[in-house]
N, C-alpha and C. Protein backbone atom coordinates (compact mmCIF):
# COMPACT_ATOMS: atom_id res chain seq x y z
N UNK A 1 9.18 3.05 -4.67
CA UNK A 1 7.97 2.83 -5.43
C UNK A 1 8.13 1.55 -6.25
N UNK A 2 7.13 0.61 -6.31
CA UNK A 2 7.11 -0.49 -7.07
C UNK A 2 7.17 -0.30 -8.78
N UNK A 3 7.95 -0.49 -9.45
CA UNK A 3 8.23 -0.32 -10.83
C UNK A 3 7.51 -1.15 -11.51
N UNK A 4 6.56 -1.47 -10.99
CA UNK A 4 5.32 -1.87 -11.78
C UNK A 4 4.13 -1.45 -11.98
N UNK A 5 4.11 -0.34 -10.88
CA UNK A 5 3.00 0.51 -10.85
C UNK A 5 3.13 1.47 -12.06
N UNK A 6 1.92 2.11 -12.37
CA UNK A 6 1.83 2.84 -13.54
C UNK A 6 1.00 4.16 -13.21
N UNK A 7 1.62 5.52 -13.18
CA UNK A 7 1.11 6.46 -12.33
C UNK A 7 -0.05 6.85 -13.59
N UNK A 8 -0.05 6.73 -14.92
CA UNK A 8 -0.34 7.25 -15.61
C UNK A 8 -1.97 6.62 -15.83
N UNK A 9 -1.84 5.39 -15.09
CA UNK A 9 -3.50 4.33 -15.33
C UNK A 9 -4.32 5.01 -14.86
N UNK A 10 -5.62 5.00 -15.42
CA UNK A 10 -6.68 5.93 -15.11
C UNK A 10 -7.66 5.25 -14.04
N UNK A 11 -7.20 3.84 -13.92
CA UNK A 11 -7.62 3.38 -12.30
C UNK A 11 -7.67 4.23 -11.54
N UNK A 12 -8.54 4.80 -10.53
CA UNK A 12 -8.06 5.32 -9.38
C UNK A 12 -7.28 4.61 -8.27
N UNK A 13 -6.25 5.01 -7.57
CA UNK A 13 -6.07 4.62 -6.25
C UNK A 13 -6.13 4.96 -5.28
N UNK A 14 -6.76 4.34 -4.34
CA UNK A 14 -6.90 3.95 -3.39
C UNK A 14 -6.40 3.55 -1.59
N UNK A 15 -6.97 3.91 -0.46
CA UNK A 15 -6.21 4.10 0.11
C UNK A 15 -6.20 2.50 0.85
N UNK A 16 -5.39 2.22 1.76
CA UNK A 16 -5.48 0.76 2.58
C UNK A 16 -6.94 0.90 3.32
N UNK A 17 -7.46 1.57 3.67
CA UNK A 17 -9.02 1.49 4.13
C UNK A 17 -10.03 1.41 3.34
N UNK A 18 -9.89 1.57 2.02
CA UNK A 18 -10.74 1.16 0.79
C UNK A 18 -10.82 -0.61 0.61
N UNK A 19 -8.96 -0.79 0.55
CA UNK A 19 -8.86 -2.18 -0.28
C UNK A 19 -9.32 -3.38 1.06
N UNK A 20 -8.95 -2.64 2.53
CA UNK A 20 -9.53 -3.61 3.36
C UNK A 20 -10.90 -4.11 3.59
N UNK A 21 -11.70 -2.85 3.42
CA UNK A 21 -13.22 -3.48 3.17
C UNK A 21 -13.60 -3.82 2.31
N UNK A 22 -13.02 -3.75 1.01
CA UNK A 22 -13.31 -4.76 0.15
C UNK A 22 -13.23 -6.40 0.68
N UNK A 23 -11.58 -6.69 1.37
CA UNK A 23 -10.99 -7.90 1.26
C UNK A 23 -11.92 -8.23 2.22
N UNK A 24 -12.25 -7.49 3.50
CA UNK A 24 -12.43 -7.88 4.84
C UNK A 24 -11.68 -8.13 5.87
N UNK A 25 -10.68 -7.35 5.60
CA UNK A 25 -9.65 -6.86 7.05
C UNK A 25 -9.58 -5.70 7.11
N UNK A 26 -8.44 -5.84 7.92
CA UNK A 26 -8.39 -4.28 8.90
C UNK A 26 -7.42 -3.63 7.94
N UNK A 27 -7.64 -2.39 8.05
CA UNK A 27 -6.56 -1.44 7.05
C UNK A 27 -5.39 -1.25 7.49
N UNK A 28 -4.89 -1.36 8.94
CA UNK A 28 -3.97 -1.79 9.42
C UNK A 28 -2.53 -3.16 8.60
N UNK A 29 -3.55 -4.23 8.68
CA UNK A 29 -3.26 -5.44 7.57
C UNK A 29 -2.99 -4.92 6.44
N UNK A 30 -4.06 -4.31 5.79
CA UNK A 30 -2.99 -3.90 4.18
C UNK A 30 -2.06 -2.88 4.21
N UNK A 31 -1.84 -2.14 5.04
CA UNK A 31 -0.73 -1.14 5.33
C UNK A 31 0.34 -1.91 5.75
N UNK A 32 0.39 -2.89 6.27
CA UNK A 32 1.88 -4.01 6.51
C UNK A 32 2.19 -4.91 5.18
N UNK A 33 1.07 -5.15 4.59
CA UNK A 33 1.24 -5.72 3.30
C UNK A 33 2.04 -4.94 2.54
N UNK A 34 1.55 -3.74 2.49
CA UNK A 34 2.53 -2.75 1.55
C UNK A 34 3.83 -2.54 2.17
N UNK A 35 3.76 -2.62 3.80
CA UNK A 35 5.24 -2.15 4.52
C UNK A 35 6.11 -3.95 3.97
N UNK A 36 5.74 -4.84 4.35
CA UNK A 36 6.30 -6.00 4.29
C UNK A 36 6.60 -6.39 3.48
N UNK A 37 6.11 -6.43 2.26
CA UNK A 37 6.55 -7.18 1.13
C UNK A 37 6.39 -6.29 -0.25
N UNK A 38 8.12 -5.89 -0.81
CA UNK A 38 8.40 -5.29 -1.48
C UNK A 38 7.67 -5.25 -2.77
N UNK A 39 6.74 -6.37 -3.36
CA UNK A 39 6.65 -6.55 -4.42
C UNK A 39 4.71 -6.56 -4.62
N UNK A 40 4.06 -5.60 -2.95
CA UNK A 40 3.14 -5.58 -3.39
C UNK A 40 2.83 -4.04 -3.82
N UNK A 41 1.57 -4.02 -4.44
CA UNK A 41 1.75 -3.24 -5.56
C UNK A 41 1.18 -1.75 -5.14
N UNK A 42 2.00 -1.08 -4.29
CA UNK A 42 1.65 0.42 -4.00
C UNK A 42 1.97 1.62 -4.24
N UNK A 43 1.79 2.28 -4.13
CA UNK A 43 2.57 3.85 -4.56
C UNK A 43 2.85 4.51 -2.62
N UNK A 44 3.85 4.63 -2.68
CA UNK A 44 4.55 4.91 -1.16
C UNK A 44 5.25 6.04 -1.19
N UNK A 45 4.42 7.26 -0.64
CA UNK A 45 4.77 8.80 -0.89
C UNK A 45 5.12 9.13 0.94
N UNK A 46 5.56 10.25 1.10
CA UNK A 46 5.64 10.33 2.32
C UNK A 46 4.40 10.23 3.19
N UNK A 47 4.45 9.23 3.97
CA UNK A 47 3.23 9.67 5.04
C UNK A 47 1.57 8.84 4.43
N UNK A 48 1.40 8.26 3.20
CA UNK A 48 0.81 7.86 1.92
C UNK A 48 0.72 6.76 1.43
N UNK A 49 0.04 5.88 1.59
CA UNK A 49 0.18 4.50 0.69
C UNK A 49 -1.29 4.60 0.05
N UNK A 50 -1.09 4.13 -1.43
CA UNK A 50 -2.64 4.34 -2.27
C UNK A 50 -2.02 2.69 -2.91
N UNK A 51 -2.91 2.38 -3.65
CA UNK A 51 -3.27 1.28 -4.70
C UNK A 51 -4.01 1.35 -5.68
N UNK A 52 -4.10 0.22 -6.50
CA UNK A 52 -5.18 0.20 -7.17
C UNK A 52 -5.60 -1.09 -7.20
N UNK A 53 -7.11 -1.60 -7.03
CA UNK A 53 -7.72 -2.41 -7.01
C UNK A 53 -7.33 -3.78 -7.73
N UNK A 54 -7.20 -3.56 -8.86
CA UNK A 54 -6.89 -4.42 -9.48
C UNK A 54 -5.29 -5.15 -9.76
N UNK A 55 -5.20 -4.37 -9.49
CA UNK A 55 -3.36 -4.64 -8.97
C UNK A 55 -3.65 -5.54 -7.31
N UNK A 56 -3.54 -5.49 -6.37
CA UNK A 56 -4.10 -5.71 -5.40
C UNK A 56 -4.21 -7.18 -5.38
N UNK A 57 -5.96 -6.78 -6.22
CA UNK A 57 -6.01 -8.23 -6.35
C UNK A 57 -5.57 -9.24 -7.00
N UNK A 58 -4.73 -8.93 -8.37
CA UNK A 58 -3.79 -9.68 -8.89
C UNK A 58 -2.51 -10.32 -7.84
N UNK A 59 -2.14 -9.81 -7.00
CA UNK A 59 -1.10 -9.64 -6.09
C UNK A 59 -1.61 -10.71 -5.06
N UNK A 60 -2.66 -10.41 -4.40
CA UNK A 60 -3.36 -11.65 -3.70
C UNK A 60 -3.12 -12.87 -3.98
N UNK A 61 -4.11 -12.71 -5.31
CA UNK A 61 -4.40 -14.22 -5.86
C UNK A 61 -2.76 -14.88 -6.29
N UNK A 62 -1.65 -13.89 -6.57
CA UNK A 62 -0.79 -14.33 -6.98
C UNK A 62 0.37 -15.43 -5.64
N UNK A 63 0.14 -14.43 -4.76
CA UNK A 63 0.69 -14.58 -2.96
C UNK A 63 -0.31 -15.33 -2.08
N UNK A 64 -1.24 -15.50 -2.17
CA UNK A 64 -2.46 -16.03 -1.36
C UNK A 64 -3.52 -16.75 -1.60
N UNK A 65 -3.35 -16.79 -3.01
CA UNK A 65 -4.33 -17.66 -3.49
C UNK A 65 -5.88 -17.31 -3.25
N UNK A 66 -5.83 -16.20 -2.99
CA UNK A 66 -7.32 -15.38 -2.73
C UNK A 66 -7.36 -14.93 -3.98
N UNK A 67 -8.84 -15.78 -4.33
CA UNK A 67 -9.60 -14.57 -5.71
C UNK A 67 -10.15 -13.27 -5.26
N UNK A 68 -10.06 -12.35 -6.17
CA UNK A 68 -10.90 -11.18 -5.79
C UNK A 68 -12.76 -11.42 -5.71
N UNK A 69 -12.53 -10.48 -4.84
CA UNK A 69 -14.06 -10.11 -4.55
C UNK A 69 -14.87 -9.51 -6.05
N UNK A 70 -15.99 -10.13 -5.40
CA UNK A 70 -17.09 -9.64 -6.63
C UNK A 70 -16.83 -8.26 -7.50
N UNK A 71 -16.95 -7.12 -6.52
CA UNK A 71 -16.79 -6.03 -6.91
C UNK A 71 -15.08 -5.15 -7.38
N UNK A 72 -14.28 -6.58 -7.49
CA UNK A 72 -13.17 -5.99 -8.17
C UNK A 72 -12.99 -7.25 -9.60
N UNK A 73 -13.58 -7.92 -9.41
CA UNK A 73 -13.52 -9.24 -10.43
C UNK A 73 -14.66 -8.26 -11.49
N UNK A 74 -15.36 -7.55 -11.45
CA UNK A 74 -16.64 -7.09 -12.44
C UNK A 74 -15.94 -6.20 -12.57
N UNK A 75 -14.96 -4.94 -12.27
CA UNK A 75 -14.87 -3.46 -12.28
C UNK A 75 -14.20 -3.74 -13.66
């Protein structure tokens, strides 16, 4: 589990088929994001990968230089 995540935030999270239609990929893609690179920001239970939005997109913009989408830049 990423030690930056915070189980206790009242964000909900989210599954990789949420955060992909936000971004506009395949949920596939953010499920390797979370498998590939240790430092993006998921909660990884057996069988389980969730997020939270705003984490996410901090993580993006931080790795990719993608701003968030409308509807996570307002939430």
């Amino acid at each position: 589990m990423n030690p930056r995540i915070n189980l206790l935030d009242k964000e909900p999270l989210v599954s990789p088929a949420d955060v992909a239609k936000i971004w506009g990929v395949e949920a596939k893609t953010v499920a390797e994001w979370a498998r590939k690179y240790r430092d993006f920001p998921a909660v990884r239970l057996p069988g389980v990968v969730r997020m939270r939005l705003s984490e996410v997109a901090t993580w993006l913009e931080q790795f990719q230089g993608k701003p968030a989408p409308r509807e996570v830049a307002n939430a």
